[in-house]
Protein backbone atom coordinates (compact mmCIF):
# COMPACT_ATOMS: atom_id res chain seq x y z
CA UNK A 1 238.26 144.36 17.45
CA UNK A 2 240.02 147.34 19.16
CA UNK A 3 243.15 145.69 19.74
CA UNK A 4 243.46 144.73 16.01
CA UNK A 5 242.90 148.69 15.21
CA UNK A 6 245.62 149.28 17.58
CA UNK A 7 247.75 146.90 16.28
CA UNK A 8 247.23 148.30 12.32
CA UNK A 9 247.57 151.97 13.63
CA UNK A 10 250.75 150.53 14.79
CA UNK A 11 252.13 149.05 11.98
CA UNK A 12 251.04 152.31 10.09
CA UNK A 13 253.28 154.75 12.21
CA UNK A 14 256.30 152.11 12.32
CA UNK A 15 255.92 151.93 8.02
CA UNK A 16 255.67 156.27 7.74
CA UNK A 17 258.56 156.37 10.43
CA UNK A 18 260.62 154.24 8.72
CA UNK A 19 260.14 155.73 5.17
CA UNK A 20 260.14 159.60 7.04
CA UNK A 21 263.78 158.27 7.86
CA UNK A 22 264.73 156.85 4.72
CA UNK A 23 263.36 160.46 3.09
CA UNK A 24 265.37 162.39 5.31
CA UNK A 25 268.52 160.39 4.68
CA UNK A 26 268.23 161.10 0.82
CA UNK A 27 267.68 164.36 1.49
CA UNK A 28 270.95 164.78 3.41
CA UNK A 29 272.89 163.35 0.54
CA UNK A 30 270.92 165.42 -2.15
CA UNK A 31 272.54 168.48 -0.04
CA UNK A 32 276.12 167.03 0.65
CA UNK A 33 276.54 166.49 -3.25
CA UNK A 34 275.22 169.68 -4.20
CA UNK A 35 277.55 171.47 -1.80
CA UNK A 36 280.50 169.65 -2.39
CA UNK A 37 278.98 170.86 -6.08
CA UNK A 38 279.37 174.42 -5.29
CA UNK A 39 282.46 174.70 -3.71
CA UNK A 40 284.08 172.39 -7.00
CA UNK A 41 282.47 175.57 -8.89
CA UNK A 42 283.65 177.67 -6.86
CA UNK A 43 287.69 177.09 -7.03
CA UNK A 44 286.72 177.24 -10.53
CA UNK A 45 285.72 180.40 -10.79
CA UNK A 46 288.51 181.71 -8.70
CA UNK A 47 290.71 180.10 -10.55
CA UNK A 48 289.84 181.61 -13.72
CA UNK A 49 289.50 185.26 -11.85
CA UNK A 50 293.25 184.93 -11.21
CA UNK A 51 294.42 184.25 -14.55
CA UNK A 52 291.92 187.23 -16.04
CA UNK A 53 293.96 189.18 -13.59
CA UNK A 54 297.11 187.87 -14.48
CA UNK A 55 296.97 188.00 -18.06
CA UNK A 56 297.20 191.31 -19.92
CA UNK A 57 293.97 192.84 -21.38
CA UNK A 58 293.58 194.91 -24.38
CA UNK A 59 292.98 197.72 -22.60
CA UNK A 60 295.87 197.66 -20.93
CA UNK A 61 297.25 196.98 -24.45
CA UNK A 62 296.12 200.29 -26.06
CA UNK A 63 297.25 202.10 -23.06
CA UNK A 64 300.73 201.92 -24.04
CA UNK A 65 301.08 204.19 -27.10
CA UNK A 66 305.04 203.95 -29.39
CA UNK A 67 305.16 206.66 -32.25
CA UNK A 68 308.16 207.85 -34.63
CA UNK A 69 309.20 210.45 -36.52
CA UNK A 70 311.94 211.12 -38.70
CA UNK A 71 313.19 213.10 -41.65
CA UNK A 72 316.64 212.86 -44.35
CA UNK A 73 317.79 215.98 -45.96
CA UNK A 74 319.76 216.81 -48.95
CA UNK A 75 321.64 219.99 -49.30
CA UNK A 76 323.43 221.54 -52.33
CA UNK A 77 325.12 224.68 -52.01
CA UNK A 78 326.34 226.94 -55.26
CA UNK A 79 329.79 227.91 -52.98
CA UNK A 80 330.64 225.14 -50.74
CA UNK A 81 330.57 225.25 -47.60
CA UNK A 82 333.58 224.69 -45.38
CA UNK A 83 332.00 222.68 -42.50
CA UNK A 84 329.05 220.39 -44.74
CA UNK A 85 330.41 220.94 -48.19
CA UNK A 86 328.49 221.76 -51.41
CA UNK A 87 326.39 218.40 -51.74
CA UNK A 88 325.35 216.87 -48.26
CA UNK A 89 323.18 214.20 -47.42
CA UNK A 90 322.13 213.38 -44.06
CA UNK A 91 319.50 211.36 -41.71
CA UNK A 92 318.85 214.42 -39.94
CA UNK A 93 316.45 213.13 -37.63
CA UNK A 94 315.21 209.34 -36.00
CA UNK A 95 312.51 210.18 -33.54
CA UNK A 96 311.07 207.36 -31.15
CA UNK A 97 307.91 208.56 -28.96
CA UNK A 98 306.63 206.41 -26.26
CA UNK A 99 303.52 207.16 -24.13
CA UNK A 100 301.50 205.07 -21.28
CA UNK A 101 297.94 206.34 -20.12
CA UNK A 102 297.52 204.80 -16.09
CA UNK A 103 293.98 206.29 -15.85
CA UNK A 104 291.93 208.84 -17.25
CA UNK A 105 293.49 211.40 -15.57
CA UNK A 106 297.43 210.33 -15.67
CA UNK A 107 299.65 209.60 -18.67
CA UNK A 108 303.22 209.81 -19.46
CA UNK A 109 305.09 211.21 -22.65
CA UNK A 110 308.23 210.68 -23.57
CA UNK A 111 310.20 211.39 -26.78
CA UNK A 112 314.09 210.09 -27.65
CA UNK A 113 315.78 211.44 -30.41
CA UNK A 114 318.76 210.84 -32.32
CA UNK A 115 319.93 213.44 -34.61
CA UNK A 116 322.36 213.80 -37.53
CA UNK A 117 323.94 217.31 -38.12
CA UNK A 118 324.81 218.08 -41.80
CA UNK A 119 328.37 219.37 -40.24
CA UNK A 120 328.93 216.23 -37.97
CA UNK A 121 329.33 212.25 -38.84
CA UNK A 122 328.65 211.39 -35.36
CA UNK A 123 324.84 211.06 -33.74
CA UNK A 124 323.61 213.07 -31.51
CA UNK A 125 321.25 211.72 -28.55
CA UNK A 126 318.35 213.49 -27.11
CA UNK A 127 315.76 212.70 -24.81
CA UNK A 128 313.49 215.08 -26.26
CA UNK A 129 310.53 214.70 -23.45
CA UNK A 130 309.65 212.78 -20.45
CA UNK A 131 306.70 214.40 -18.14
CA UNK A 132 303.24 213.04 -16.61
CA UNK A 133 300.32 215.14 -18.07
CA UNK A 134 298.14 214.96 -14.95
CA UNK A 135 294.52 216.36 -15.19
CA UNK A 136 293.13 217.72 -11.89
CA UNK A 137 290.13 218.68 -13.75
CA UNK A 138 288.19 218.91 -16.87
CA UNK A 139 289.68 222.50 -17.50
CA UNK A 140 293.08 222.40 -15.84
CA UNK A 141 295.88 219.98 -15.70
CA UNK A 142 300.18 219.74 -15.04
CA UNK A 143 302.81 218.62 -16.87
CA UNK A 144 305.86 217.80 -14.83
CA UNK A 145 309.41 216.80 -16.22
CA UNK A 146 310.96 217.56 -19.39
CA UNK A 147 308.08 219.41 -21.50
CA UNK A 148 308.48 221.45 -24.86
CA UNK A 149 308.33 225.31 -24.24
CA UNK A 150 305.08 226.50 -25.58
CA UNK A 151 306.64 229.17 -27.76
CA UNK A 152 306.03 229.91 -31.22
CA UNK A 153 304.39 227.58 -33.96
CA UNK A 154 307.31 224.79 -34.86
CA UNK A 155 308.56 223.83 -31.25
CA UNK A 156 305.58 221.61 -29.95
CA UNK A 157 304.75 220.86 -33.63
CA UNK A 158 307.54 219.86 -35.44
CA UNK A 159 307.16 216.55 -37.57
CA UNK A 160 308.36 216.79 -40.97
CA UNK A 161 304.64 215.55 -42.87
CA UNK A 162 302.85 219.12 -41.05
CA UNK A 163 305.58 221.74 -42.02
CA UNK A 164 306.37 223.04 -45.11
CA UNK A 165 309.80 223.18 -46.22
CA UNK A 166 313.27 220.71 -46.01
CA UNK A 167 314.81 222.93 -43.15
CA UNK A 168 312.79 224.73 -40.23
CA UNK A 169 312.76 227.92 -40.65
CA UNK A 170 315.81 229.98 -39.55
CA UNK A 171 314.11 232.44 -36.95
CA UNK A 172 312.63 230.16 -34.89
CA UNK A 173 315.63 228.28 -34.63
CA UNK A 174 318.19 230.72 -34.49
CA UNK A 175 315.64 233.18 -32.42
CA UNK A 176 313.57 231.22 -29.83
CA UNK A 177 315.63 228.60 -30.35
CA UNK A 178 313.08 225.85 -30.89
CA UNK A 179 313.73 222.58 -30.87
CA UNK A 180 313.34 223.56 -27.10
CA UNK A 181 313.20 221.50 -24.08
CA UNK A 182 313.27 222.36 -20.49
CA UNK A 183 312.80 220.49 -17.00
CA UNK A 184 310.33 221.89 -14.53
CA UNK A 185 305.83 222.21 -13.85
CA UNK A 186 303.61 223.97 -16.74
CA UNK A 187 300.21 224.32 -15.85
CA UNK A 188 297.55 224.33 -18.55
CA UNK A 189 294.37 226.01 -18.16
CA UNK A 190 291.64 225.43 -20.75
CA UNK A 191 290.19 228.94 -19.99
CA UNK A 192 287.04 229.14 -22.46
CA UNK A 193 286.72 227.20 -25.65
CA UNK A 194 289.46 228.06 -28.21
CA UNK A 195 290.97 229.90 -25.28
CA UNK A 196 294.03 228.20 -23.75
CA UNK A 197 296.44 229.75 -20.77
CA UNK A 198 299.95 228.02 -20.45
CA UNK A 199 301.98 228.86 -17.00
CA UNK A 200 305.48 227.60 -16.84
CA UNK A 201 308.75 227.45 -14.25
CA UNK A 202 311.71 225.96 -15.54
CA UNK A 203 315.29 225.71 -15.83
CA UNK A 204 316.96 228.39 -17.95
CA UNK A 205 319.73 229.18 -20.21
CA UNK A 206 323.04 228.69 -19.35
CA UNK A 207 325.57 230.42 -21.70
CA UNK A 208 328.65 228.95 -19.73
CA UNK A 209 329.64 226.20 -21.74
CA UNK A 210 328.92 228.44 -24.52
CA UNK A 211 331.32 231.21 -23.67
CA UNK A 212 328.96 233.00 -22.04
CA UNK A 213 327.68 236.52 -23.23
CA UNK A 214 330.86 237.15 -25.81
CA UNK A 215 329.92 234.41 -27.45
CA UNK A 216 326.31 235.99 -28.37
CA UNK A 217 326.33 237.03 -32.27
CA UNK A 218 326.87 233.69 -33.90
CA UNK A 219 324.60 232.37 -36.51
CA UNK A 220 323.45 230.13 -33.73
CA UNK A 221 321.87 233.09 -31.71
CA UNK A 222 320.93 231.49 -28.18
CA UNK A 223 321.48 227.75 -29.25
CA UNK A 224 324.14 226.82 -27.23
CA UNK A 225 322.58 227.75 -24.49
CA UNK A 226 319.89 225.90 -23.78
CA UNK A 227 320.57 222.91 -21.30
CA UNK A 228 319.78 220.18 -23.13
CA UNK A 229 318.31 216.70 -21.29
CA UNK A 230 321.45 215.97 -18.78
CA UNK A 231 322.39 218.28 -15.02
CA UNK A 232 320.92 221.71 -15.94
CA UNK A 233 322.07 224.26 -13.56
CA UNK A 234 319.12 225.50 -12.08
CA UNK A 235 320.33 228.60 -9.52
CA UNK A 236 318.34 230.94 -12.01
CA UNK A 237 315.00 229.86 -13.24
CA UNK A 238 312.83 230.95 -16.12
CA UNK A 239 309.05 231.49 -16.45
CA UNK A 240 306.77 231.19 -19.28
CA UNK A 241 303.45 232.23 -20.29
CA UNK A 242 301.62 231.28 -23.29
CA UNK A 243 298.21 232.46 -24.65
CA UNK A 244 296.85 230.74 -27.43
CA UNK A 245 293.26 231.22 -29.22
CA UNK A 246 291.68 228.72 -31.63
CA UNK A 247 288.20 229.65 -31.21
CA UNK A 248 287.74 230.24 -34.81
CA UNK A 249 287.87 227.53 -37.08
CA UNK A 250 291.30 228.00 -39.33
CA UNK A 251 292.90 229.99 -37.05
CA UNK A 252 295.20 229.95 -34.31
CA UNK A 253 296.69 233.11 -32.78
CA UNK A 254 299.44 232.85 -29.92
CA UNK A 255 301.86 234.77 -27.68
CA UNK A 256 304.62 234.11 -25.34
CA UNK A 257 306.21 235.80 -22.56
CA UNK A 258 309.04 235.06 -20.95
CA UNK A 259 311.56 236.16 -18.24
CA UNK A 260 314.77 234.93 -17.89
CA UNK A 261 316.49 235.49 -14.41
CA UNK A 262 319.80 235.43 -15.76
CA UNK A 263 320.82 233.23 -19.33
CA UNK A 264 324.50 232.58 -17.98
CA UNK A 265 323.86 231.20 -14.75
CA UNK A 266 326.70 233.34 -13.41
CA UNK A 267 327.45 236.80 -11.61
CA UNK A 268 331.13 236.35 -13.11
CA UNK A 269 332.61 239.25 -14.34
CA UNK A 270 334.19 237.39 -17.26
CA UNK A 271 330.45 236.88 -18.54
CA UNK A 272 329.49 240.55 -17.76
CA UNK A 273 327.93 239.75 -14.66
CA UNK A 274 324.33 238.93 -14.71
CA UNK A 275 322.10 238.59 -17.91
CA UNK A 276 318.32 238.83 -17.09
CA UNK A 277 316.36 238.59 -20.45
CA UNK A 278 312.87 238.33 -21.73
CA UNK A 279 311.89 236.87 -24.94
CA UNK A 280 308.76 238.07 -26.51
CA UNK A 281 307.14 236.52 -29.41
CA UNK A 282 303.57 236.51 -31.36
CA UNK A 283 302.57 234.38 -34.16
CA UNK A 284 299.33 233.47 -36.47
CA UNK A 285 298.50 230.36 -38.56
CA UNK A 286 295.44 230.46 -40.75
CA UNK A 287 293.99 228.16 -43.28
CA UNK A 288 290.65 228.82 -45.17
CA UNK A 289 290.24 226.47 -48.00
CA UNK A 290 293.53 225.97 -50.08
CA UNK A 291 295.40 229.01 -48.39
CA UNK A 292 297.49 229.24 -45.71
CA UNK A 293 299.77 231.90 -44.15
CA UNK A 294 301.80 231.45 -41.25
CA UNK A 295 303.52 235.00 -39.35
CA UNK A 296 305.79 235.19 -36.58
CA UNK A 297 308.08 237.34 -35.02
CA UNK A 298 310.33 237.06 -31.77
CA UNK A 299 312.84 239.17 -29.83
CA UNK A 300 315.28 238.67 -26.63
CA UNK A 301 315.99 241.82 -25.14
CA UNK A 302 319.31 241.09 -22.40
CA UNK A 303 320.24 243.52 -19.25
CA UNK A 304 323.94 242.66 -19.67
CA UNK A 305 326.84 244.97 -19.83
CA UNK A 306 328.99 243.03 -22.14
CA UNK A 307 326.08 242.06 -24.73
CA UNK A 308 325.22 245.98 -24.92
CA UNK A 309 328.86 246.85 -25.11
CA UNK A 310 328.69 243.92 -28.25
CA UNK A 311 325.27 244.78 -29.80
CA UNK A 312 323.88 241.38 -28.91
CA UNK A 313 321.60 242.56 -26.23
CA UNK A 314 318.81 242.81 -28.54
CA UNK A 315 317.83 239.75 -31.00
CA UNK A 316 314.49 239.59 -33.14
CA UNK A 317 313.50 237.91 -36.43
CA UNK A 318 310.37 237.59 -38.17
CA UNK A 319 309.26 235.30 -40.82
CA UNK A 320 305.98 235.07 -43.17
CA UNK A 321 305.06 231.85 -44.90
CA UNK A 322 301.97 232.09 -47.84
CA UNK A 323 301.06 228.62 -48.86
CA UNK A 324 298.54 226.80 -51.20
CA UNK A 325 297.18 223.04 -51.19
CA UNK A 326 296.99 222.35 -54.96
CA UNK A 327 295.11 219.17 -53.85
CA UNK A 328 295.15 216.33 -51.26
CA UNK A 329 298.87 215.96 -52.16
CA UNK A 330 300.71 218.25 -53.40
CA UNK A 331 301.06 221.99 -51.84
CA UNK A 332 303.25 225.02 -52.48
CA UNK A 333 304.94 227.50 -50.49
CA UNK A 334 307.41 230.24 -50.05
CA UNK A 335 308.75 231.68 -47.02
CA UNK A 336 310.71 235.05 -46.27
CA UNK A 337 313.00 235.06 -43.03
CA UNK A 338 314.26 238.19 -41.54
CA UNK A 339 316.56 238.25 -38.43
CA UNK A 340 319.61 239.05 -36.36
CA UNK A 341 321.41 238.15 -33.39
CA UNK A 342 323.48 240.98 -32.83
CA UNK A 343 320.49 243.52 -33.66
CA UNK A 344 322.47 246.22 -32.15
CA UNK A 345 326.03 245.89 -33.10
CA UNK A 346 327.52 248.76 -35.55
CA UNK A 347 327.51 247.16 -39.06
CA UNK A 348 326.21 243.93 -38.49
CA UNK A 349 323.88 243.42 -41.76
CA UNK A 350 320.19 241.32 -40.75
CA UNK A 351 320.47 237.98 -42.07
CA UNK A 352 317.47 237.42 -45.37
CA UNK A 353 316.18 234.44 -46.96
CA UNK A 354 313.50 232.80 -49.17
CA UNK A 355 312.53 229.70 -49.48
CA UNK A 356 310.02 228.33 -52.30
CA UNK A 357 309.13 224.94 -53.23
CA UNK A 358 306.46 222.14 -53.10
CA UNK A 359 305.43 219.78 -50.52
CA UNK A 360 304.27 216.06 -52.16
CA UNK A 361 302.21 214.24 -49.88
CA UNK A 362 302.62 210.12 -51.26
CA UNK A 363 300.65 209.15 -47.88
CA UNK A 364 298.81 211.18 -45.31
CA UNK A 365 301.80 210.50 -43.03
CA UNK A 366 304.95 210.35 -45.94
CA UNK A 367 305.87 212.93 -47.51
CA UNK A 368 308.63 214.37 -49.85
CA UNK A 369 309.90 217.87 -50.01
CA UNK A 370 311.81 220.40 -52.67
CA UNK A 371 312.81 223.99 -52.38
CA UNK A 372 314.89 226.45 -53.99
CA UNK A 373 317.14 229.09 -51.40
CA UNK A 374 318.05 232.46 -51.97
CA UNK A 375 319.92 234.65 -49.23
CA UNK A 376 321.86 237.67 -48.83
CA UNK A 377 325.14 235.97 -48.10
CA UNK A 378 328.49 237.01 -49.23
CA UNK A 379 329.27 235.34 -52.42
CA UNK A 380 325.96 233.34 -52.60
CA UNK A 381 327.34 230.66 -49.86
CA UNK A 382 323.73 229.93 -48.63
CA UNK A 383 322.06 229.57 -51.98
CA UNK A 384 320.99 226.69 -53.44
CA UNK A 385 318.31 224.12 -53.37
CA UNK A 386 317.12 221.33 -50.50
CA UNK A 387 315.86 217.91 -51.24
CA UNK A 388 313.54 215.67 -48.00
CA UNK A 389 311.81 212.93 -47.23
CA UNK A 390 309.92 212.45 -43.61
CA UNK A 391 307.21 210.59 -42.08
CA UNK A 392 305.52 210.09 -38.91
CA UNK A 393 303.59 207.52 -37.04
């Protein structure tokens, strides 16, 4: 009897051995397939990782930013002019604006422009802007490169569809002499809210391809001096300082100050030695409701022998331009300009004139212009009327 319960208990541990090992074996190849399972899986999410890296998002999409603006003009003159004519038609402006943001705290801006002069058949090339706007902080940040000078309402704010008018208005760009672009580091300090602080050092003038001091006086004021987009001569700087206040709603109120170390880059006696000069300027832009009224007035006073000797040491203007929005579309305005750029010379009569016409709105972004000029030139040579279109994008 005991040695056939031996023998059963036996055969019982042989049978669960055998079937513990036949368990154990399945069990192994559950695991081999299902790892061999998740590495397949896994190639196949690397895989698609790499292309998601490799192939461009939308954000990086909308993170490149192309813009335009651009304007034609049509001029007629009641005594013709001997450089554009009486009747002149012109693309006066093709703007192209490109701008990348890397991160929330670095983008780039650049602006190219070609532009048609009523007095040339040739176009002129620009690069208008090309700086990073870096943001150390939420109140402070840098531009470096080419910036706009922050000076005056029309020289960072220029597009055709947000001023009023065919031309720009002759004291700020005989005067400041906007469109202005220099090459250097402007700080911008968001003091308080509606309270901004702009600190600039630049390049500045350079009156030596212009004829230097003597040739001070033009109609073209300061124009020729400014440096353009190519080699500026940089052995005299210039430094700017803007305050601006939009803490009210409707209202903006600015001033600029700026010194000049010397305009003609020079100590050559031929250009009267040094020219230090400081332009000062102060403007307001208000809207409540339908009305609007835009002031501003600039000077350059110059420490230069020759340009007292000439009367050209001290050029101002000032302009004032009432406006009313009819409706959504259509707005009217007039504007009186005042100004000189020989403000001191014996018998050198300030330049006037008045502009009045209508601004017609066929798209928030389009827009076409009219206006009737009057001025106090000999023989009526600068009256007249303008015709525009512009747009921007």
């Amino acid at each position: 009897m005991f040695c056939r319960t031996m023998i059963a208990l036996a055969c019982t541990l042989a049978t669960s051995t055998t079937l513990a090992n036949d368990g154990l074996e399945e069990l192994r190849v559950e695991l081999a397939r299902q790892k061999a399972l998740i590495e397949t899986q896994q190639q196949q999410l690397d895989s698609l990782a790499s292309t998601v890296e490799a192939a461009p998002t939308g954000k990086n999409d909308e993170a490149t930013t192309v813009g335009f603006y651009g304007e034609m003009h049509y001029n007629q003159r009641d005594e013709e002019d001997p450089a554009i004519g009486s009747n002149n038609i012109h693309l006066h402006r093709f703007v192209i604006f490109l701008g990348h943001t890397f991160s929330d705290t670095l983008s780039f801006k650049g602006e190219l422009e070609f532009e048609g002069a009523p007095d040339e058949t040739e176009i002129e090339t620009e690069v208008e802007q090309a700086y990073i706007d870096w943001k150390l902080n939420d109140a402070v940040s840098l531009n470096i490169g080419q910036f706009l000078v922050p000076v005056g309402l029309l020289n960072e704010t220029h597009e055709p569809d947000v001023i009023y008018g065919v031309e720009r208005n002759p004291v700020e760009e005989f005067i400041i002499p906007a469109t202005w672009w220099e090459k250097g580091v402007m700080a911008r300090w968001q003091a308080a809210p509606g309270l901004a602080l702009d600190a600039a050092i630049h390049n500045g003038l350079n009156g030596q391809g212009a004829g230097g001091i003597a040739a001070l006086g033009t109609p073209d004021g300061l124009r020729e001096f400014r440096q353009e987009f190519g080699g500026a001569r940089a052995e005299d700087l210039a430094y700017t300082v803007r305050l601006k206040y939009t803490g009210i709603s409707g209202l903006e109120l600015g001033t600029t100050l700026q010194k000049q170390d010397n305009i003609v880059q020079s100590s050559d006696p031929l250009f009267g030695g040094e020219a230090p000069a400081t332009l000062m300027e102060a403007h307001a832009d208000w809207h409540w409701h339908k009305l609007g009224l835009r002031a501003l007035a600039a000077r350059w006073d110059i420490d230069n022998e020759l340009a007292r000797t000439n009367g050209t040491d001290l050029q101002k203007g000032i302009y004032i331009e009432p406006s009313y929005r009819l409706n959504e579309t259509v707005g009217l305005f007039a504007r009186y300009n005042h100004w000189n750029t020989a403000a001191n010379a014996t018998g050198v009569e300030d330049s006037e004139q008045v502009n009045a016409g209508v601004n017609w709105w066929i798209n928030p972004r389009v827009v076409l212009k009219a206006d009737l000029q009057d001025t106090n030139q000999a023989d009526g040579a600068g009256d007249g009327f303008n015709l525009g279109m512009g747009l921007s994008f």
